[in-house]
PDB file of N, CA and C in Angstrom:
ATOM      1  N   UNK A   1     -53.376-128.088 -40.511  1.00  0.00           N
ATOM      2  CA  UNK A   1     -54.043-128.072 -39.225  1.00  0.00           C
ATOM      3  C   UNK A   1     -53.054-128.216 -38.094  1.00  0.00           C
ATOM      4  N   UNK A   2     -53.414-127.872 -36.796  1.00  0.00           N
ATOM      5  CA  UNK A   2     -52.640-128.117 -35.906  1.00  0.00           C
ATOM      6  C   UNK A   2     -52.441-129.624 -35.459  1.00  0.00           C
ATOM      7  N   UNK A   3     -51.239-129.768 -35.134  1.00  0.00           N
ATOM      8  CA  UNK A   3     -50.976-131.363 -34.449  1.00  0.00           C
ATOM      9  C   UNK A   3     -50.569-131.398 -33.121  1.00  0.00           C
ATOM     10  N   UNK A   4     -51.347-132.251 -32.269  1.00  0.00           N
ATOM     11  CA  UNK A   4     -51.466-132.309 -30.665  1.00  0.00           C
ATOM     12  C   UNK A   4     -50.493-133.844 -30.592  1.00  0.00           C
ATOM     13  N   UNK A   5     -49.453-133.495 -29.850  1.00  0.00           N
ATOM     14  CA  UNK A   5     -49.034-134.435 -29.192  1.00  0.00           C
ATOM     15  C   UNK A   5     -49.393-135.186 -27.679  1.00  0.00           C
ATOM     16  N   UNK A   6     -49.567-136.090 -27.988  1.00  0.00           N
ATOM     17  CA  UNK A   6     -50.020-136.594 -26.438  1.00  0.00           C
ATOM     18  C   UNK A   6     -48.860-137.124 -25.840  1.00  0.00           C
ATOM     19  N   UNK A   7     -48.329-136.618 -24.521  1.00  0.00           N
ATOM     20  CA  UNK A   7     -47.388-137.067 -24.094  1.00  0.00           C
ATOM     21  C   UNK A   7     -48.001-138.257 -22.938  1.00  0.00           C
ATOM     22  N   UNK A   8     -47.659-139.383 -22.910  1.00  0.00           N
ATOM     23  CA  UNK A   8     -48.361-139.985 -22.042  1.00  0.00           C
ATOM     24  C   UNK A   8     -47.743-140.133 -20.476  1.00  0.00           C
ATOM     25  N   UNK A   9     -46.914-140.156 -20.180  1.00  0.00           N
ATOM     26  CA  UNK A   9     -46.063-140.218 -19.132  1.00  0.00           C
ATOM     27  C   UNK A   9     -46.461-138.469 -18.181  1.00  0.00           C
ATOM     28  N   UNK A  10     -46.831-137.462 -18.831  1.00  0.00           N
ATOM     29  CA  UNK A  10     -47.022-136.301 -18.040  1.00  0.00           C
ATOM     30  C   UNK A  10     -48.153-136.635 -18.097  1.00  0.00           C
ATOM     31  N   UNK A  11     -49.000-137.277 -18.969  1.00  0.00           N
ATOM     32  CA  UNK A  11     -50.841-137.496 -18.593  1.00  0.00           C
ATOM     33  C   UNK A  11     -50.699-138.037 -17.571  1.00  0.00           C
ATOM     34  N   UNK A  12     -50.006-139.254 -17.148  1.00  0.00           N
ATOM     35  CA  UNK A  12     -50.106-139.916 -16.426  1.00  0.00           C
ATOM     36  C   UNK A  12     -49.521-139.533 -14.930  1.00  0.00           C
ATOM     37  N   UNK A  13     -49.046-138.556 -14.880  1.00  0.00           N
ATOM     38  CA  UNK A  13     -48.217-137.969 -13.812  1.00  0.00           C
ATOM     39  C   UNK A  13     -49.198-137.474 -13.311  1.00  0.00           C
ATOM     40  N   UNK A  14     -50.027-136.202 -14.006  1.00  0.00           N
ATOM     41  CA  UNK A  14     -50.898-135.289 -14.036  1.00  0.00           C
ATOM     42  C   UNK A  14     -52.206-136.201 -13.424  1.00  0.00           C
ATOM     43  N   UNK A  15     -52.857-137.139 -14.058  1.00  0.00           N
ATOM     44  CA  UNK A  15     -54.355-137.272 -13.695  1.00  0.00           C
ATOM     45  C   UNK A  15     -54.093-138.908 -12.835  1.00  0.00           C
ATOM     46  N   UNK A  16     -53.107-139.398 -12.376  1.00  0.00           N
ATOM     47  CA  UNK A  16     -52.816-140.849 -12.055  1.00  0.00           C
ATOM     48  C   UNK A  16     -51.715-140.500 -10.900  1.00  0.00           C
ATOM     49  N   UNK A  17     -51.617-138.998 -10.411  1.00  0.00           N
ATOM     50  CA  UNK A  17     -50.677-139.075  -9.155  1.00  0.00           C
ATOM     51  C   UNK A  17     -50.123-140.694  -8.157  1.00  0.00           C
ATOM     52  N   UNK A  18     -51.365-141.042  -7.985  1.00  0.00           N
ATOM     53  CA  UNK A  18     -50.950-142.497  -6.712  1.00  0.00           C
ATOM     54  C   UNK A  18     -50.751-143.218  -7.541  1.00  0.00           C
ATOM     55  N   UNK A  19     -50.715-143.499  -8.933  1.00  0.00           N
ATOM     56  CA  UNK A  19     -50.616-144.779  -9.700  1.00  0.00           C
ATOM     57  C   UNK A  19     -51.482-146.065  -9.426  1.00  0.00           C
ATOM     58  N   UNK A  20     -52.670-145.099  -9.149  1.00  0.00           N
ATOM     59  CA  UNK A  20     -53.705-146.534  -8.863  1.00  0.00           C
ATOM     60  C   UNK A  20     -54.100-147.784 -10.294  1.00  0.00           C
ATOM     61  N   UNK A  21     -54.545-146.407 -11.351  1.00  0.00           N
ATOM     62  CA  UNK A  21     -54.983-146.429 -12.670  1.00  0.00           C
ATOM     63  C   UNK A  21     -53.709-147.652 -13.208  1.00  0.00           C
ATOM     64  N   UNK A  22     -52.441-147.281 -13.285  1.00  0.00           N
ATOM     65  CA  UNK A  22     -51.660-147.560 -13.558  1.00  0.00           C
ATOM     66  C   UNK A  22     -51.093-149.262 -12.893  1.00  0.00           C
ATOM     67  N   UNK A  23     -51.087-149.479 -11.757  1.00  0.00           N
ATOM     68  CA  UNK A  23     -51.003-150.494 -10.943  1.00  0.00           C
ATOM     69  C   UNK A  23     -52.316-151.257 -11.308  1.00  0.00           C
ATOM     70  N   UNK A  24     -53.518-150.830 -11.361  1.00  0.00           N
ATOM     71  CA  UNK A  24     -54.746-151.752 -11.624  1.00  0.00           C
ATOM     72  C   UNK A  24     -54.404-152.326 -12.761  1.00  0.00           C
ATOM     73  N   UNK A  25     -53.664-151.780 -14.171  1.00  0.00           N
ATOM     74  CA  UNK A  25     -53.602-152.515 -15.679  1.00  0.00           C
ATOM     75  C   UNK A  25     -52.812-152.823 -15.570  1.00  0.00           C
ATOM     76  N   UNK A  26     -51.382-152.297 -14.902  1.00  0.00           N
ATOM     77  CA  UNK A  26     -49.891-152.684 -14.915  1.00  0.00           C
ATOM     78  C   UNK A  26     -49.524-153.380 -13.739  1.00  0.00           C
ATOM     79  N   UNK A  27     -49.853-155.091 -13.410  1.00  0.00           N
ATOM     80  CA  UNK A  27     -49.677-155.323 -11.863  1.00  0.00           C
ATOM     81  C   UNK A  27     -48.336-155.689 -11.867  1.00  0.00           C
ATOM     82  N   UNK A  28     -47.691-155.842 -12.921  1.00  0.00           N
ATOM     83  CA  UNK A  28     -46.411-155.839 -12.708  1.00  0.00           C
ATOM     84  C   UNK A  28     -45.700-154.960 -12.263  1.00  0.00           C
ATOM     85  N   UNK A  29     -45.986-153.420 -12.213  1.00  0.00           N
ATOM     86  CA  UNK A  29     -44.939-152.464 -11.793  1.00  0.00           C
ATOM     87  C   UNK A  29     -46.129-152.607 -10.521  1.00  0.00           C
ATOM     88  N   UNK A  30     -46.361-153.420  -9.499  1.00  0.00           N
ATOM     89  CA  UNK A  30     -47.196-152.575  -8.076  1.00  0.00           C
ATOM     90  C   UNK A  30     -46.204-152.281  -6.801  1.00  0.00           C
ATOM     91  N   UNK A  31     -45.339-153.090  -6.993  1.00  0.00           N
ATOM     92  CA  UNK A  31     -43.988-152.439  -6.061  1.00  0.00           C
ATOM     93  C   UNK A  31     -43.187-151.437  -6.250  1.00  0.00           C
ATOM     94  N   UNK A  32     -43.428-150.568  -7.656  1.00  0.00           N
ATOM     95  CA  UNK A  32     -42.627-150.018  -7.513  1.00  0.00           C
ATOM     96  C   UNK A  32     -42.706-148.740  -7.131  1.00  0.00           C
ATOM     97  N   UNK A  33     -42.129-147.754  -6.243  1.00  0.00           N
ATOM     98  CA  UNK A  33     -42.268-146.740  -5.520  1.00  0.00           C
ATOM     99  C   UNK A  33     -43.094-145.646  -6.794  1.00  0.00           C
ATOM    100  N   UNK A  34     -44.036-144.838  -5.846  1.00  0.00           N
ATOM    101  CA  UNK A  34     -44.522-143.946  -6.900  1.00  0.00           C
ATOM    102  C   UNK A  34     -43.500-143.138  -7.747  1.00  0.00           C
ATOM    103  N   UNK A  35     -42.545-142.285  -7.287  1.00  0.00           N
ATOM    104  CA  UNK A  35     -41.273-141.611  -8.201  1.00  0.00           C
ATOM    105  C   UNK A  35     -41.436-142.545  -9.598  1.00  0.00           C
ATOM    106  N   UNK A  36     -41.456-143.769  -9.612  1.00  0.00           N
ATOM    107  CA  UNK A  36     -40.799-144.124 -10.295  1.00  0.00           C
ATOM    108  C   UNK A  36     -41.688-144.582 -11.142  1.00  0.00           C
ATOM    109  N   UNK A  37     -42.932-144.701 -11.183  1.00  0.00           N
ATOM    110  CA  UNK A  37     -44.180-145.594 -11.186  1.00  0.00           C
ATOM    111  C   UNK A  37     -44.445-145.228 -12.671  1.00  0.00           C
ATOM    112  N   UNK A  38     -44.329-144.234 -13.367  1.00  0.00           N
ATOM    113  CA  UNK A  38     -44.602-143.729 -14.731  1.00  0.00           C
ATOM    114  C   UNK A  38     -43.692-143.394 -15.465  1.00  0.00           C
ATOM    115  N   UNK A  39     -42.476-143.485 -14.944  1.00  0.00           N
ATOM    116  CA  UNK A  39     -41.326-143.302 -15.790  1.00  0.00           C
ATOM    117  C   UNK A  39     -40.326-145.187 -15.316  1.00  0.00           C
ATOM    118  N   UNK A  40     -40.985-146.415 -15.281  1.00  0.00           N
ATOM    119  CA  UNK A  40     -40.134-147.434 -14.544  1.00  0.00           C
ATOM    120  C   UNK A  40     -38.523-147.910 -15.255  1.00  0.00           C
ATOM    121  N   UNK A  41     -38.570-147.398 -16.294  1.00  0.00           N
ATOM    122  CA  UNK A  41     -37.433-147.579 -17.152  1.00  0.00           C
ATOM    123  C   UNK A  41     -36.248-146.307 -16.852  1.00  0.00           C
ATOM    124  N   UNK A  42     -36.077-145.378 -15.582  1.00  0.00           N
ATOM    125  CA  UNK A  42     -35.569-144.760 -15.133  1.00  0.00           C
ATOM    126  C   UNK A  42     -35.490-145.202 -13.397  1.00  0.00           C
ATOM    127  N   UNK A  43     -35.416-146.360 -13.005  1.00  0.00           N
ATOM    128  CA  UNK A  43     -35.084-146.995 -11.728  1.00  0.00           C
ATOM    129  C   UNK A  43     -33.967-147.383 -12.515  1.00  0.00           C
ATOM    130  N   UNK A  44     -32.679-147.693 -11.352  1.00  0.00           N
ATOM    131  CA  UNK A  44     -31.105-148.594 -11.320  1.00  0.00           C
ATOM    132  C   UNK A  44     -31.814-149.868 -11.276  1.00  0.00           C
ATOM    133  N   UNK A  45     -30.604-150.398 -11.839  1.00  0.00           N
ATOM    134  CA  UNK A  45     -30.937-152.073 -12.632  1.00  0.00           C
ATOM    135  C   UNK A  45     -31.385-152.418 -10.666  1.00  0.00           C
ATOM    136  N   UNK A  46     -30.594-152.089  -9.856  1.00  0.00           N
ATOM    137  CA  UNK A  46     -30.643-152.904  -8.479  1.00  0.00           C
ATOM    138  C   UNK A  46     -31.954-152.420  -7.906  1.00  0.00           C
ATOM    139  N   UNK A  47     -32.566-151.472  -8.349  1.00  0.00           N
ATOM    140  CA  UNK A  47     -33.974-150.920  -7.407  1.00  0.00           C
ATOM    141  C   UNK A  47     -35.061-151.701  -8.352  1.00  0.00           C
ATOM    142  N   UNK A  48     -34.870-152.092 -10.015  1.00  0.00           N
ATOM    143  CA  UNK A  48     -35.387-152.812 -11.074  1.00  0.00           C
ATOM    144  C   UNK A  48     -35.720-154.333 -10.041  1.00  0.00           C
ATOM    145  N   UNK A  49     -34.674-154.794  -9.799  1.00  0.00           N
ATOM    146  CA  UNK A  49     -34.606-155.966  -8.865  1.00  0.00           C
ATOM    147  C   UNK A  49     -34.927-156.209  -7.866  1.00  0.00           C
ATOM    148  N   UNK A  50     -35.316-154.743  -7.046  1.00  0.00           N
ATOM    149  CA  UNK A  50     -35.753-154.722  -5.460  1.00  0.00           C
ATOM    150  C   UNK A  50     -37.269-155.332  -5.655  1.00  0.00           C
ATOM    151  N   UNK A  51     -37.747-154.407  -7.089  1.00  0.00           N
ATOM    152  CA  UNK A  51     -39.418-154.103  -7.422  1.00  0.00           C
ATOM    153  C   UNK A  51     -39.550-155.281  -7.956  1.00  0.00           C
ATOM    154  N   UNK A  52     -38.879-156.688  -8.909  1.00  0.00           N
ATOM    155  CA  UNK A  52     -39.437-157.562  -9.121  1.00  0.00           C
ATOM    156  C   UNK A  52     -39.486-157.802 -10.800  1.00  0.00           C
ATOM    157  N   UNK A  53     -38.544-156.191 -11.686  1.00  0.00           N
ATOM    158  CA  UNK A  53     -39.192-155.720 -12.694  1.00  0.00           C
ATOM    159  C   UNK A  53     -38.047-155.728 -13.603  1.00  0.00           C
ATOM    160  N   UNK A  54     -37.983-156.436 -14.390  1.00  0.00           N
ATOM    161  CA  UNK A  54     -37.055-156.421 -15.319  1.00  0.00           C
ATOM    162  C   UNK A  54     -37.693-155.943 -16.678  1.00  0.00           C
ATOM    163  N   UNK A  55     -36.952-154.576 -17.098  1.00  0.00           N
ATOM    164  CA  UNK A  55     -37.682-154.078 -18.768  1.00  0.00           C
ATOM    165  C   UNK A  55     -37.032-154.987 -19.602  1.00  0.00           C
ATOM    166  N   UNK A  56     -38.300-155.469 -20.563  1.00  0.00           N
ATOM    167  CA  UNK A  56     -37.985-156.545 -21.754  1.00  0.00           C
ATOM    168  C   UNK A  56     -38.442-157.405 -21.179  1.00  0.00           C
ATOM    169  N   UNK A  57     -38.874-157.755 -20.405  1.00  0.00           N
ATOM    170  CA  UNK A  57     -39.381-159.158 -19.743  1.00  0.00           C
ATOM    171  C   UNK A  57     -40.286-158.474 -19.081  1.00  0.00           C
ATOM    172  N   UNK A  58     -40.580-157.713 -17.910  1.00  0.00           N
ATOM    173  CA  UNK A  58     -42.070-158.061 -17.127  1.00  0.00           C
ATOM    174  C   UNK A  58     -42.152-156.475 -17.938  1.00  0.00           C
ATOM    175  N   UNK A  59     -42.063-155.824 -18.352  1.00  0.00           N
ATOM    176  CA  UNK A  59     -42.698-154.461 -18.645  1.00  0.00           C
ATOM    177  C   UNK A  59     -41.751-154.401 -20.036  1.00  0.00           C
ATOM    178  N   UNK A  60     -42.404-153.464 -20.798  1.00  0.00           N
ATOM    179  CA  UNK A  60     -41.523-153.151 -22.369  1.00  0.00           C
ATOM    180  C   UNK A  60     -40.284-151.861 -22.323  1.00  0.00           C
ATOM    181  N   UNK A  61     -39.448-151.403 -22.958  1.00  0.00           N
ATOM    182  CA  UNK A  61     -39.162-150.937 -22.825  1.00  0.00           C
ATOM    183  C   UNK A  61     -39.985-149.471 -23.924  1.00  0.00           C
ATOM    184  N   UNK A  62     -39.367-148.534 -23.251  1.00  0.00           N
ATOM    185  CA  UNK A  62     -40.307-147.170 -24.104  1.00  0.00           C
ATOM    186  C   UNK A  62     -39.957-147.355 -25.548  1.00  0.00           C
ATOM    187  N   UNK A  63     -40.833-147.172 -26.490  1.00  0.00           N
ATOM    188  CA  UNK A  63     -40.544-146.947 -27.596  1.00  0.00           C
ATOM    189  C   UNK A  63     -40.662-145.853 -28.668  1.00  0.00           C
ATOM    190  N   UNK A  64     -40.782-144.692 -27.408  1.00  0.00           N
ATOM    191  CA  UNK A  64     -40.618-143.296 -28.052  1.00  0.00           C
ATOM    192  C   UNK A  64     -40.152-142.887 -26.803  1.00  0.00           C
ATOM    193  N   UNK A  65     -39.154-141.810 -27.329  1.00  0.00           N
ATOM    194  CA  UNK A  65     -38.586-141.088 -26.238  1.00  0.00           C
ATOM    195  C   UNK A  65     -38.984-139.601 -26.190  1.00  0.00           C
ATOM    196  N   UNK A  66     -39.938-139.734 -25.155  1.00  0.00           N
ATOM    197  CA  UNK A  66     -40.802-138.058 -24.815  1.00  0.00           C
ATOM    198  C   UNK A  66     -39.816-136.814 -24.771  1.00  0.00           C
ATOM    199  N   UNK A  67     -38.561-136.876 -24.680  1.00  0.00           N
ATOM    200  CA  UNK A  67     -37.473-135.811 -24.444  1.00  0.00           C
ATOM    201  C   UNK A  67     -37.590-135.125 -25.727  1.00  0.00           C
ATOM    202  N   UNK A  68     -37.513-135.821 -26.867  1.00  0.00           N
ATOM    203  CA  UNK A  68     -37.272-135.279 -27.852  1.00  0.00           C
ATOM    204  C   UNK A  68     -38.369-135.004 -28.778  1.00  0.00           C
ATOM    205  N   UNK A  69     -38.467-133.722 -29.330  1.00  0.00           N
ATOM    206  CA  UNK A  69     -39.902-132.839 -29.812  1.00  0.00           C
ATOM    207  C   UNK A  69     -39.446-133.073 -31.478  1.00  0.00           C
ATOM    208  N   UNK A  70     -40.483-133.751 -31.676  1.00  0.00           N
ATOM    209  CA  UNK A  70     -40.643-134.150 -33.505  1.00  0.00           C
ATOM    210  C   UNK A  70     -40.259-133.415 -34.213  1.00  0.00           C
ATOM    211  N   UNK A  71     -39.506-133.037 -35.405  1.00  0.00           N
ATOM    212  CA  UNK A  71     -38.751-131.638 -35.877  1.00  0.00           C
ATOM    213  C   UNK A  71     -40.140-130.881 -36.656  1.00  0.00           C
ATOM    214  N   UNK A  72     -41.457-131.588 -36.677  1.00  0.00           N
ATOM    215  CA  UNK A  72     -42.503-131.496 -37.400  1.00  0.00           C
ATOM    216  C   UNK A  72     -43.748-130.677 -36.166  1.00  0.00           C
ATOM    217  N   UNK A  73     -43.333-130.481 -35.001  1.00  0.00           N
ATOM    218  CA  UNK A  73     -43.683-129.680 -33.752  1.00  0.00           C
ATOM    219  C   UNK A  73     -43.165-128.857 -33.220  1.00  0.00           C
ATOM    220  N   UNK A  74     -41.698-129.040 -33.258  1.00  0.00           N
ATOM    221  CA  UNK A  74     -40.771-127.661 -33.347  1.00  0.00           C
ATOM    222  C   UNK A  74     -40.424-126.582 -34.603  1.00  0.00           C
ATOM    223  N   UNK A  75     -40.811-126.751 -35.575  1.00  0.00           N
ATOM    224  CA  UNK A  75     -40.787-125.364 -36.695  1.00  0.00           C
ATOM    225  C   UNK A  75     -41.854-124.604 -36.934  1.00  0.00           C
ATOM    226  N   UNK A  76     -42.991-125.241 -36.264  1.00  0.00           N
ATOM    227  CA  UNK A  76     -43.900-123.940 -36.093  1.00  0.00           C
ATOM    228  C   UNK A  76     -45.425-123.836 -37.532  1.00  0.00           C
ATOM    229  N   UNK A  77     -44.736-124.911 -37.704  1.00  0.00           N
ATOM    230  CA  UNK A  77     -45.687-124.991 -38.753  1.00  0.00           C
ATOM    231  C   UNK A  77     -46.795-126.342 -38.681  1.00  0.00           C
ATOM    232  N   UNK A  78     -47.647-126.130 -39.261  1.00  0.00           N
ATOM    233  CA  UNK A  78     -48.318-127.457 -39.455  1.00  0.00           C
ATOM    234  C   UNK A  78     -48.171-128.243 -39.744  1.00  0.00           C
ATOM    235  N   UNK A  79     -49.189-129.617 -40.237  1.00  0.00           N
ATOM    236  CA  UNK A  79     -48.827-130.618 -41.084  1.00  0.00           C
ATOM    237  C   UNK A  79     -48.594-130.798 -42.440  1.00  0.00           C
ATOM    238  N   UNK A  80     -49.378-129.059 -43.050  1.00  0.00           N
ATOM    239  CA  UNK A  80     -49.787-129.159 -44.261  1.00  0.00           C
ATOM    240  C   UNK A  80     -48.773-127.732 -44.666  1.00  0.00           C
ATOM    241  N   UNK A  81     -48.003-128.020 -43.733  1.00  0.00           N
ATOM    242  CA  UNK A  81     -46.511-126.843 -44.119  1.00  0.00           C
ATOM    243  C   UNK A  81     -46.884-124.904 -43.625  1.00  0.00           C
ATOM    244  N   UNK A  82     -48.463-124.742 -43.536  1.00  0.00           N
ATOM    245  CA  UNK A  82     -48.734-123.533 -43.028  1.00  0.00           C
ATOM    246  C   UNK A  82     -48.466-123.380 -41.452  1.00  0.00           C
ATOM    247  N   UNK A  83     -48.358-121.882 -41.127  1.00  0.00           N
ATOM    248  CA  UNK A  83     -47.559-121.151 -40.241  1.00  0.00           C
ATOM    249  C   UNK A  83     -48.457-121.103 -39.115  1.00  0.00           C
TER     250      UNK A  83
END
């Protein structure tokens, strides 16, 4: 069958533009500038510090990295090895 990846960071780009959604569950990131608001583990340690936000302590750090496409989504095949 086919396998859908959910990327959450472009969901969240996509349907959470102002980062309201995001700021209402996450009040720890509410300072931090929208740019940065869904990706916060891509602010400089010193803009990390402007916002209040240290990753590993007030927010987690990512534990999948969206850059890179599962080798099981890039060959074109399914889960069950068909084309």
């Amino acid at each position: 069958g086919r396998l859908n990846r959910f990327n959450i960071v472009k969901q969240s780009k996509t349907y959470d533009t102002r980062g309201e959604y995001v700021r209402l569950w996450c009040p720890e990131l509410r300072d931090v500038p929208d740019e940065f608001l869904h990706e916060p583990w891509s602010m400089s340690d010193a803009l990390m510090n402007e916002c209040g936000v240290t990753l590993g302590r007030d927010y987690p750090f990512p534990i999948v990295d969206s850059t890179i496409t599962p080798e099981i989504m890039s060959n074109g095949k399914g889960v069950d090895g068909s084309g």
